[in-house]
N, C-alpha and C. Protein backbone atom coordinates (compact mmCIF):
# COMPACT_ATOMS: atom_id res chain seq x y z
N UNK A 1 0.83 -1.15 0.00
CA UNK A 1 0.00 0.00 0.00
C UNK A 1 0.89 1.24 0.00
N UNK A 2 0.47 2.26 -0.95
CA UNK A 2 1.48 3.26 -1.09
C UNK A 2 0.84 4.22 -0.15
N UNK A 3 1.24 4.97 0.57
CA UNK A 3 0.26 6.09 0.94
C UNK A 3 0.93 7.55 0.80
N UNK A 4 0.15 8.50 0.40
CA UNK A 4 0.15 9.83 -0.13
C UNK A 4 0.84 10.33 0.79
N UNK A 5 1.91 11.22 0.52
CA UNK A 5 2.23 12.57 1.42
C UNK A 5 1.24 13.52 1.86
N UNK A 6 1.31 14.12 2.78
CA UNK A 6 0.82 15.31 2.91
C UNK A 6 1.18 16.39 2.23
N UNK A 7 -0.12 16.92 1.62
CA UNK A 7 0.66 18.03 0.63
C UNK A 7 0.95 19.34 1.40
N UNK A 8 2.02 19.70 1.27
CA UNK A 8 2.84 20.76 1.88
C UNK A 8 2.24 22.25 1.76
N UNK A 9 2.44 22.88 2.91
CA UNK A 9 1.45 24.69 2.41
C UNK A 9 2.62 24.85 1.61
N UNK A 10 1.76 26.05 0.55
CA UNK A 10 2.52 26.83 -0.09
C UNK A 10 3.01 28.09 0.51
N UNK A 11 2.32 28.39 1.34
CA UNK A 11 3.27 29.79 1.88
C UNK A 11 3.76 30.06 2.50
N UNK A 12 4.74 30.65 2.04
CA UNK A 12 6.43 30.28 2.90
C UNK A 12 6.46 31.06 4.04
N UNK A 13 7.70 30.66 4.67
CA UNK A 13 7.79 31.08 6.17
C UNK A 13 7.65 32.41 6.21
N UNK A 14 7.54 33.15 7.21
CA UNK A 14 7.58 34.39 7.47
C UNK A 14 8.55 34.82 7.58
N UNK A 15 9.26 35.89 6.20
CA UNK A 15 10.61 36.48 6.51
C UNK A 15 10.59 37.76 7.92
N UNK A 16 11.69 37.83 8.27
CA UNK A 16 11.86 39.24 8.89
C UNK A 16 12.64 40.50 7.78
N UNK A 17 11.97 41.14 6.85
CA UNK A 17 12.59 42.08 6.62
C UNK A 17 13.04 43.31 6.73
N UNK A 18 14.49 43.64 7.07
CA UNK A 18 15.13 44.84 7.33
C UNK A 18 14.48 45.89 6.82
N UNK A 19 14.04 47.39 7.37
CA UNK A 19 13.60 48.51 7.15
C UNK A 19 14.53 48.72 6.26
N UNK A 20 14.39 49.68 5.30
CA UNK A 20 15.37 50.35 4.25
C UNK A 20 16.12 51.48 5.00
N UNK A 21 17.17 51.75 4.99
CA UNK A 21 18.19 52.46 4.95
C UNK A 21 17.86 53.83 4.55
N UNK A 22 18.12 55.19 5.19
CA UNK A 22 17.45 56.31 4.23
C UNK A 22 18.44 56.17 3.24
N UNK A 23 19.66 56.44 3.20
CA UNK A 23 20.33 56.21 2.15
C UNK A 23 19.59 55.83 0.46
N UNK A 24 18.94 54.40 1.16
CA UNK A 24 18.13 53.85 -0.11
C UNK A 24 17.27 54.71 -0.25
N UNK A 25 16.05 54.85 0.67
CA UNK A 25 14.73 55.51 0.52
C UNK A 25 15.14 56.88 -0.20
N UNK A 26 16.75 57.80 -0.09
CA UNK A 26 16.44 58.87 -0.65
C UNK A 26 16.59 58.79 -2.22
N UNK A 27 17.74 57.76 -2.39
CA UNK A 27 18.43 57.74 -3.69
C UNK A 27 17.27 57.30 -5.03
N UNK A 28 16.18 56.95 -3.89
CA UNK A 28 15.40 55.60 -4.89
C UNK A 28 14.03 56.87 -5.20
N UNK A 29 13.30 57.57 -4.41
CA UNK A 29 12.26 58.34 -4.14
C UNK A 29 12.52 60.09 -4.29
N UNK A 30 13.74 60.20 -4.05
CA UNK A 30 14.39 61.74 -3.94
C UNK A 30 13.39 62.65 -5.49
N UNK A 31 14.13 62.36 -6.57
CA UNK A 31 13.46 62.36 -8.06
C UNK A 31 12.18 62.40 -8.45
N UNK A 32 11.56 61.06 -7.58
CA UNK A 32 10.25 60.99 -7.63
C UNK A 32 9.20 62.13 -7.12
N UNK A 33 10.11 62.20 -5.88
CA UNK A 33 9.48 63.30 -5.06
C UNK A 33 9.40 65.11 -5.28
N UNK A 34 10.88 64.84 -6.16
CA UNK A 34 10.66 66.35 -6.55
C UNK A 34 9.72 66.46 -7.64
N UNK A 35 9.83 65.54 -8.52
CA UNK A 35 8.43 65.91 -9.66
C UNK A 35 7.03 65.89 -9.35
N UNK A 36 6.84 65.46 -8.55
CA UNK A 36 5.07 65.51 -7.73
C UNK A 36 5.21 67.02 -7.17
N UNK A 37 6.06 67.52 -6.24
CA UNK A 37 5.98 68.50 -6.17
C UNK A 37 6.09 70.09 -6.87
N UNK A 38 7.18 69.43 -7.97
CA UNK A 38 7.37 70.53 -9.11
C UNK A 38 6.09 70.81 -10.18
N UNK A 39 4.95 69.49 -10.05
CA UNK A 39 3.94 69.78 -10.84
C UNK A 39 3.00 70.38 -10.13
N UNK A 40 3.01 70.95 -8.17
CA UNK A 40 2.19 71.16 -8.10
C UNK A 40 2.67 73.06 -7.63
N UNK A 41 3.97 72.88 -7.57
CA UNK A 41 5.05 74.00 -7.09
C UNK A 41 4.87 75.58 -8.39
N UNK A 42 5.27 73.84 -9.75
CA UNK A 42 5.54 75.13 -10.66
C UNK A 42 7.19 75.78 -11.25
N UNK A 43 7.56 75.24 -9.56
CA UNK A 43 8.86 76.04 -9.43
C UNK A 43 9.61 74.90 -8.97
N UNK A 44 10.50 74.28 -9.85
CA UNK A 44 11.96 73.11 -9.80
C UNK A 44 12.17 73.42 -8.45
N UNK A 45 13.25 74.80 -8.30
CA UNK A 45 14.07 74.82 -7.00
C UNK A 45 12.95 74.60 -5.62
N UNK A 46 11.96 75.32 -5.75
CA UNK A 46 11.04 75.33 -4.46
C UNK A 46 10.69 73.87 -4.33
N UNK A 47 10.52 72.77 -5.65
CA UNK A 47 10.18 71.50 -5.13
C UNK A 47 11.45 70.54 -4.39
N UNK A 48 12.53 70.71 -4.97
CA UNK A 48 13.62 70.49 -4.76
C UNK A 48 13.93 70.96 -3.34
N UNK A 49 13.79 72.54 -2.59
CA UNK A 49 13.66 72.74 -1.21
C UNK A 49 12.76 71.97 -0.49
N UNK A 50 11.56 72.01 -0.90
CA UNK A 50 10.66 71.49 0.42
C UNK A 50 10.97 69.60 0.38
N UNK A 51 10.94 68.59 -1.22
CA UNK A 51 11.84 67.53 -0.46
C UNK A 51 12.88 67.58 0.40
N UNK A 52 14.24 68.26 -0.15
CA UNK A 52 15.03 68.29 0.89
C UNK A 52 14.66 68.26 2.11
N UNK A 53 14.26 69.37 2.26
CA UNK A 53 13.23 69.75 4.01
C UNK A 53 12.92 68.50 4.71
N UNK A 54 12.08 67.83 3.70
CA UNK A 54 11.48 66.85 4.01
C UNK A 54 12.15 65.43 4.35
N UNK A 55 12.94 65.48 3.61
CA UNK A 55 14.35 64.21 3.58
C UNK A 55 15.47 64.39 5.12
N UNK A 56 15.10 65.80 5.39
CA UNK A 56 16.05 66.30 6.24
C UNK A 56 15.43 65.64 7.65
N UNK A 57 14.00 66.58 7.96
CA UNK A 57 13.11 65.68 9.05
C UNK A 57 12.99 64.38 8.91
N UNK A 58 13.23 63.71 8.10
CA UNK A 58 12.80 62.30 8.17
C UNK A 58 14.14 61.51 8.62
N UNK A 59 15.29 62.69 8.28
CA UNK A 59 16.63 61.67 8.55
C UNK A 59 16.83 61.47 10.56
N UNK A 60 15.87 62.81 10.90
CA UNK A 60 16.55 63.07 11.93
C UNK A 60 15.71 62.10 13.04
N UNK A 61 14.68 61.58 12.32
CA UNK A 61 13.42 60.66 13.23
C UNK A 61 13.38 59.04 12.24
N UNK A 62 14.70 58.67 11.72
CA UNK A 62 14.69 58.00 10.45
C UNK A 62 15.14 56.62 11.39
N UNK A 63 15.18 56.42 12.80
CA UNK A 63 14.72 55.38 13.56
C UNK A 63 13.03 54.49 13.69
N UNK A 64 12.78 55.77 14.24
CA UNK A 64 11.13 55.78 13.74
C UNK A 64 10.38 55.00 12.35
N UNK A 65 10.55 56.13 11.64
CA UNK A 65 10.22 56.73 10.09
C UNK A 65 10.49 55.24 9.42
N UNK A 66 11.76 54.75 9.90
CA UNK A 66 11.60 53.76 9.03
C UNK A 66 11.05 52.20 9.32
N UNK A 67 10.44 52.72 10.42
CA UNK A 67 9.87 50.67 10.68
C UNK A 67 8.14 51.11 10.11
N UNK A 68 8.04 52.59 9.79
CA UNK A 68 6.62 52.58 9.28
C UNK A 68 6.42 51.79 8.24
N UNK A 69 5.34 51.24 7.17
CA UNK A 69 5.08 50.22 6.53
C UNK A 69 5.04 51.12 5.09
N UNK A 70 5.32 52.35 5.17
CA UNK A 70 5.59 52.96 3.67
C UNK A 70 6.10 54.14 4.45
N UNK A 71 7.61 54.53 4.28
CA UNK A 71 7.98 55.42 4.94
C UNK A 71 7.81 56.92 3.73
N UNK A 72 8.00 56.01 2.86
CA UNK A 72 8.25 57.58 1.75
C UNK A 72 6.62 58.08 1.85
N UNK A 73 5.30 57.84 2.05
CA UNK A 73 4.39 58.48 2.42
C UNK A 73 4.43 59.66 3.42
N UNK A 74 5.21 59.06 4.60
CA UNK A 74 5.61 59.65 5.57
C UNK A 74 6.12 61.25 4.95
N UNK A 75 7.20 60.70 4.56
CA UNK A 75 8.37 62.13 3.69
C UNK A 75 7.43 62.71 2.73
N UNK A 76 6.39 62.32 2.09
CA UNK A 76 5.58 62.78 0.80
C UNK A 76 4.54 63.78 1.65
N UNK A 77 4.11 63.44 2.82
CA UNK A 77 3.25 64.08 3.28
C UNK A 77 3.71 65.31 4.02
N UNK A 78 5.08 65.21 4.60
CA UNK A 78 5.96 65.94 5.47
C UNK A 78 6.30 67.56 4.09
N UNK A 79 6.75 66.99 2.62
CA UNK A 79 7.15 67.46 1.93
C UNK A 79 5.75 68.50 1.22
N UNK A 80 4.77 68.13 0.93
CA UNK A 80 3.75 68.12 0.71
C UNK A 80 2.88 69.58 1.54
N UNK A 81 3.38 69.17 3.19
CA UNK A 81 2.53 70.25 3.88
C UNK A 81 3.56 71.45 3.84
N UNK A 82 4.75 71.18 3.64
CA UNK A 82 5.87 72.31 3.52
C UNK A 82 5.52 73.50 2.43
N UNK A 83 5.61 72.26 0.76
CA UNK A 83 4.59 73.28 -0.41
C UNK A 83 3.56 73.96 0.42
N UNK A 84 2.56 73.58 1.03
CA UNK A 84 1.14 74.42 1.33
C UNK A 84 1.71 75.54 2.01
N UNK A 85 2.62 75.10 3.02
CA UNK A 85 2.91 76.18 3.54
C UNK A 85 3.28 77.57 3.43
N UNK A 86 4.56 76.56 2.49
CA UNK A 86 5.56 78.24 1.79
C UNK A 86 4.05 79.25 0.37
N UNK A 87 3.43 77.84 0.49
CA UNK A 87 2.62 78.56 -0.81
C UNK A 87 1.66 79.93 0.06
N UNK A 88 0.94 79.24 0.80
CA UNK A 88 0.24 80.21 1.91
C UNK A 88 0.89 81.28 2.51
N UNK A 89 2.77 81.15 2.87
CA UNK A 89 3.14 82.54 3.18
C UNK A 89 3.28 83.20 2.19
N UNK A 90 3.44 82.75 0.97
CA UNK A 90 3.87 83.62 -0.34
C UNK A 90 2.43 84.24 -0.72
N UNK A 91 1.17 83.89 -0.47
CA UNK A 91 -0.43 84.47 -0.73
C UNK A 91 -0.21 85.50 0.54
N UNK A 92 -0.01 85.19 1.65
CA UNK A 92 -0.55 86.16 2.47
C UNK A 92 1.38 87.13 2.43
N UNK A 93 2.03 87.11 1.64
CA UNK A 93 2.79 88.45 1.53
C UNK A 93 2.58 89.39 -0.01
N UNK A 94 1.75 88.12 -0.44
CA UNK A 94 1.48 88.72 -2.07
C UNK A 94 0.11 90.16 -1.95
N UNK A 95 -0.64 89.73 -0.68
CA UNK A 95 -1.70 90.52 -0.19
C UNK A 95 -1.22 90.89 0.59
N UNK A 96 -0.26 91.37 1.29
CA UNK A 96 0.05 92.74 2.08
C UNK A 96 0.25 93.76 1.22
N UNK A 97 1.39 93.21 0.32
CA UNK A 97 2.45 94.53 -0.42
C UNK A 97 0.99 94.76 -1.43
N UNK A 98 -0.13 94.16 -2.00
CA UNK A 98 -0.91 94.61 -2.66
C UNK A 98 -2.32 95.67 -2.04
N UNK A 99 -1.98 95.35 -0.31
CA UNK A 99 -2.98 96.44 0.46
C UNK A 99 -1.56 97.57 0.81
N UNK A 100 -0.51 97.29 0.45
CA UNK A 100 0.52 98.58 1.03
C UNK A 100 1.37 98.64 -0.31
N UNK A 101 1.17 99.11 -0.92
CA UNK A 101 2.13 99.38 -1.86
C UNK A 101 2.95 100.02 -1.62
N UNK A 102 4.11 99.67 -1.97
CA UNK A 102 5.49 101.04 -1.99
C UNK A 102 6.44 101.34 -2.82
N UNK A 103 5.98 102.73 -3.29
CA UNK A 103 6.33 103.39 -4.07
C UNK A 103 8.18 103.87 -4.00
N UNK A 104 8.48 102.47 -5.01
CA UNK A 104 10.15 102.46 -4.86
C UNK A 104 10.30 103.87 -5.68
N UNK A 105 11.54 105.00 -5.62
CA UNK A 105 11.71 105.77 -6.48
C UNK A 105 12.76 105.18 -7.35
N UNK A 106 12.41 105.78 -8.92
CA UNK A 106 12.78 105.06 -9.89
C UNK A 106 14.39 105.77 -9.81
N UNK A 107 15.40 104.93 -10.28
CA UNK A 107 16.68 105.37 -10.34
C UNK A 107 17.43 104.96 -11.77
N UNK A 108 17.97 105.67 -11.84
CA UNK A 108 18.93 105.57 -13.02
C UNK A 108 19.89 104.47 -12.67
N UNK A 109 20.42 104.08 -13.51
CA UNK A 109 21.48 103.02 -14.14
C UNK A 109 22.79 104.06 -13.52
N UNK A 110 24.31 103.45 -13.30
CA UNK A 110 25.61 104.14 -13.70
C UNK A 110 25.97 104.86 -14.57
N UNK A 111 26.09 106.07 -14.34
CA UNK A 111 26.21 106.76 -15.74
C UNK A 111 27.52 105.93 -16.34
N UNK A 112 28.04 107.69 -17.18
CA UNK A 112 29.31 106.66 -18.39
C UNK A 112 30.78 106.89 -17.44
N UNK A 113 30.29 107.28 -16.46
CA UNK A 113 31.60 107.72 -15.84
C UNK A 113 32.21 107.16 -14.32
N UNK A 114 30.86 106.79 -13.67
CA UNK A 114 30.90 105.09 -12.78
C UNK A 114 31.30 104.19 -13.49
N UNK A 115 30.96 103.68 -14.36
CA UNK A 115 31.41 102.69 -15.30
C UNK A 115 32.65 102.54 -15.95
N UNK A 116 33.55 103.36 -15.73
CA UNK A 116 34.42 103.95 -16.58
C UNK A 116 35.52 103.71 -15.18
N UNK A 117 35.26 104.45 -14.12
CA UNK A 117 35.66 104.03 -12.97
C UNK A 117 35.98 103.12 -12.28
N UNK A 118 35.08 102.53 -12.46
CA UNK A 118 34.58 100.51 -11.80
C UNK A 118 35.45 99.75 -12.76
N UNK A 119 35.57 100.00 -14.19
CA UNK A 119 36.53 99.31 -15.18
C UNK A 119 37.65 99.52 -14.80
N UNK A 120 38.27 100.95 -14.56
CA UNK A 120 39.68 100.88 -14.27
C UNK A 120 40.40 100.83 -12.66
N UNK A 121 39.10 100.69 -12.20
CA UNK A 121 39.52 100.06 -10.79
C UNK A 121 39.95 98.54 -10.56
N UNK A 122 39.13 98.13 -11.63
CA UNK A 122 39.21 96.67 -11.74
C UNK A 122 40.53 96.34 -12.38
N UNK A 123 41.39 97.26 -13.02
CA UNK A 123 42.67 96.70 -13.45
C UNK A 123 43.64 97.08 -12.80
N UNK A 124 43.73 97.78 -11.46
CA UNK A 124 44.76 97.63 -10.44
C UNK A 124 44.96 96.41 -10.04
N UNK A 125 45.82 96.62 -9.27
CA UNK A 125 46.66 95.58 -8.72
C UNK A 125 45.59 95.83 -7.39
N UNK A 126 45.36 94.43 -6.75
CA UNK A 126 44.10 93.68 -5.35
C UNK A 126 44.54 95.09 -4.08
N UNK A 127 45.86 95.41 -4.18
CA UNK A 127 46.36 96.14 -2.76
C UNK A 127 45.97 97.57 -3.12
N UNK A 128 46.26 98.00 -4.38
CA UNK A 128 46.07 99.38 -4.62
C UNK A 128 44.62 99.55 -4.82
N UNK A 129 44.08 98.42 -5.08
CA UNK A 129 42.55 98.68 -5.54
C UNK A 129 41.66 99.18 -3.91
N UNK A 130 41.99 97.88 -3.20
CA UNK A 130 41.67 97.98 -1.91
C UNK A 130 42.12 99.03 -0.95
N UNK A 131 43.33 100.20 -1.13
CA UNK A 131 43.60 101.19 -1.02
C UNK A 131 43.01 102.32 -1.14
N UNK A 132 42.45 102.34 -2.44
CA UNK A 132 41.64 103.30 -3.10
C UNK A 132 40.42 103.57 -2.76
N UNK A 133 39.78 101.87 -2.72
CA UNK A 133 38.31 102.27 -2.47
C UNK A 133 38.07 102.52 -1.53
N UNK A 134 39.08 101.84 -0.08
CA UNK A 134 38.87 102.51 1.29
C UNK A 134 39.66 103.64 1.86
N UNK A 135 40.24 104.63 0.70
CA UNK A 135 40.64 105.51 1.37
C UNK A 135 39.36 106.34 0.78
N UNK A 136 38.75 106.59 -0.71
CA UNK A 136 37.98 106.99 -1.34
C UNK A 136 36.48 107.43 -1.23
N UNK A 137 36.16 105.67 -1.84
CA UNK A 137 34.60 105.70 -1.45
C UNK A 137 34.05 105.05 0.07
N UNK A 138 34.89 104.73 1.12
CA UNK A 138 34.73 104.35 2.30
C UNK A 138 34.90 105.34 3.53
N UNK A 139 35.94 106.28 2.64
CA UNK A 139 36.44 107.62 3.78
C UNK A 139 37.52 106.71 4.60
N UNK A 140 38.14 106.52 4.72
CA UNK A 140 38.64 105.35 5.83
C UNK A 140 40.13 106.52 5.57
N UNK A 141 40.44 106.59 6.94
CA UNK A 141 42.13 107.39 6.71
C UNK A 141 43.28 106.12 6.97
N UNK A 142 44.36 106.73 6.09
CA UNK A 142 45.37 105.63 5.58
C UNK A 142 45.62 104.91 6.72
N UNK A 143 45.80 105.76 8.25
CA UNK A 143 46.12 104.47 9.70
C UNK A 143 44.84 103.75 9.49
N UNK A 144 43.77 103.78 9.58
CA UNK A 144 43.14 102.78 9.53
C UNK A 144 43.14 101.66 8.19
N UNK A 145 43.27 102.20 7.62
CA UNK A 145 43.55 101.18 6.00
C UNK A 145 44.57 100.68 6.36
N UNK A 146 45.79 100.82 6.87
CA UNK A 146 47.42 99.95 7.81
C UNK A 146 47.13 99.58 8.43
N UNK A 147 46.33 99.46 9.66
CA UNK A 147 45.16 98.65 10.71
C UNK A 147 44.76 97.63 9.52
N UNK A 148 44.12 97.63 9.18
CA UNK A 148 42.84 96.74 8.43
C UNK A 148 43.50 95.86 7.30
N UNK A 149 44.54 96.19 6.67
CA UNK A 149 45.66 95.62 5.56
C UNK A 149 46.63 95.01 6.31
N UNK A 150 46.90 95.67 8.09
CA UNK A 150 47.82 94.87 8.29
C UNK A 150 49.54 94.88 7.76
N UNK A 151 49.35 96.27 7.36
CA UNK A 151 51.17 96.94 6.33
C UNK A 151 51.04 98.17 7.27
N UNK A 152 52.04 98.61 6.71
CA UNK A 152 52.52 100.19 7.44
C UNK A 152 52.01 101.03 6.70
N UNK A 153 51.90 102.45 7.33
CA UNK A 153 51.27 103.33 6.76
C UNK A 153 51.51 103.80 5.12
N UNK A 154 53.19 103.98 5.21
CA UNK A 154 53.94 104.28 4.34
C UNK A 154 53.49 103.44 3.74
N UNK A 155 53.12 102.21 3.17
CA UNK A 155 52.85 101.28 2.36
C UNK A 155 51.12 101.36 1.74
N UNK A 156 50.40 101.87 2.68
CA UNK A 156 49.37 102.20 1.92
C UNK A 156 48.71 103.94 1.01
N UNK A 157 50.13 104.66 1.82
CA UNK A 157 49.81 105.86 0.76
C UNK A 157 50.71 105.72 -0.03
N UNK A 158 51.67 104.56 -0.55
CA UNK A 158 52.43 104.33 -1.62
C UNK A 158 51.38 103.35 -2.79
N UNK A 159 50.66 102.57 -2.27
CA UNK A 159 49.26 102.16 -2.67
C UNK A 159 48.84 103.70 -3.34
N UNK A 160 48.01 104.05 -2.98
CA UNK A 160 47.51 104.93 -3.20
C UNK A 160 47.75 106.32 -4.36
N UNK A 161 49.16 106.33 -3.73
CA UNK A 161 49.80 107.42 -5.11
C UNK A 161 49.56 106.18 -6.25
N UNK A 162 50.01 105.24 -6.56
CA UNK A 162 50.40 104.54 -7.14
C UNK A 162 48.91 104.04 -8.46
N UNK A 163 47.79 103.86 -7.38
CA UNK A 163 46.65 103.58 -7.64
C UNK A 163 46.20 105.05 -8.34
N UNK A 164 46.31 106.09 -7.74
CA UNK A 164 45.69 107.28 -8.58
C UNK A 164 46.29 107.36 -9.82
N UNK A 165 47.50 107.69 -9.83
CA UNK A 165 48.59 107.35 -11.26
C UNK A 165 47.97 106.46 -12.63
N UNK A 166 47.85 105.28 -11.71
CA UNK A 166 47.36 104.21 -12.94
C UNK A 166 45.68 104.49 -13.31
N UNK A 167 44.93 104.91 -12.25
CA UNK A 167 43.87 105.46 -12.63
C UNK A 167 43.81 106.81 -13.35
N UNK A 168 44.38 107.62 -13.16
CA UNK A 168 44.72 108.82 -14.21
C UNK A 168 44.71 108.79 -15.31
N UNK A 169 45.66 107.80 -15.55
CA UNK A 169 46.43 107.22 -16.90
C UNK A 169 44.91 106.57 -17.85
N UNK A 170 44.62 105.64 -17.12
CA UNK A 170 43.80 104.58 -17.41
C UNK A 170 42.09 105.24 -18.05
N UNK A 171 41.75 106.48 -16.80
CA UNK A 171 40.71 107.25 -17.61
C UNK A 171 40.80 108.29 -18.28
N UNK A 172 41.88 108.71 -18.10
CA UNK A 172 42.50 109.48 -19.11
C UNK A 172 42.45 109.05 -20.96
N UNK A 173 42.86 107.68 -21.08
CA UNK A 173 43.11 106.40 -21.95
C UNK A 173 41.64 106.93 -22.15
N UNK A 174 40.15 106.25 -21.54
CA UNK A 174 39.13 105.91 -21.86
C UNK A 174 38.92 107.11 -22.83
N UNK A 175 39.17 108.18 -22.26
CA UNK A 175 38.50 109.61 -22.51
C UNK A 175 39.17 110.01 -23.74
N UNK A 176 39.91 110.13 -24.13
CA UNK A 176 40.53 109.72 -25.35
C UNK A 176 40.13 109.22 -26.48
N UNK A 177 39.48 107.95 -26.03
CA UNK A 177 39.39 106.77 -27.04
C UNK A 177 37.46 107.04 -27.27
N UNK A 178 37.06 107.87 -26.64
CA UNK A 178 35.45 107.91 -26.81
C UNK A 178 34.86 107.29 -25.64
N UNK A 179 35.55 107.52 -24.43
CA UNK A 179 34.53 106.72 -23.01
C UNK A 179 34.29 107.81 -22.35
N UNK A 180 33.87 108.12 -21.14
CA UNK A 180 33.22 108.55 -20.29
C UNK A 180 34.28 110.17 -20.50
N UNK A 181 32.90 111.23 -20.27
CA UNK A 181 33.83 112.46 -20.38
C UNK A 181 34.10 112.76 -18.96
């Protein structure tokens, strides 16, 4: 007499599986997460901030966070109320400045002769430049510019002659050639 086995369950033992790693959860969801938000943002960088944000809180409770049974919900929802948020302070500052307006006064650009200035400041030498503008447009007297440079006095009104000279020269040059009168 042959007799039958018992037929065996099919479903297998009960694994224990390890929570994911944020590591994984960010590398795998990060992408995902910014495009749900960028479609509802509008704005790349702002979706890109509030995941981060969101990746950030989750790292710091990512003991927790990760024995939940879908953690990236967790981070989606975290990321999610951040958008509402920043969106809601950006409505309620969009309606202040539109009950207070303020009337910036309109200003001109550099004329031709700031410009002209700023160019040939820019081709000194770093010590004479830094000479100039803080003996100049800072007011700063030469002991304090030897304080603050850290040289002797003598060394920064040798700067200085030195720097006017080449600036002389230099807008002198422009003025010449058709630049700033």
């Amino acid at each position: 007499m042959i007799i039958a086995a018992e037929p065996r369950s099919e479903t297998p033992d009960p694994v224990h599986h390890d929570p994911p790693s944020f590591d994984e959860v960010y590398a795998a969801h990060f992408a995902d997460l910014t495009v749900q938000l960028f479609a509802y943002f509008g704005d790349r960088q702002e979706a890109q901030d509030v995941v981060q944000e969101a990746f950030c809180r989750a790292f710091t409770r990512w003991k927790r966070i990760s024995t939940y049974e879908d953690p990236v919900a967790w981070i989606r929802r975290v990321a999610w109320n951040l958008a509402v948020s920043r969106w809601r302070r950006a409505r309620t500052a969009l309606r202040f400045l539109r009950r207070h307006p303020t009337a910036e006064p309109a200003t001109d650009g550099p004329g031709p002769e700031r410009v002209a200035l700023v160019a040939a400041l820019g081709t000194l030498p770093p010590a004479q430049r830094r000479a100039v503008v803080l003996h100049y447009l800072a007011d700063l007297p030469t002991a304090e510019i030897a304080i603050r440079e850290r040289v002797a006095e003598s060394t920064v009104r040798s700067n200085l002659h030195r720097g006017r000279a080449a600036l002389a020269a230099q807008l002198q040059t422009s003025n010449s050639h058709g630049g700033a009168s």
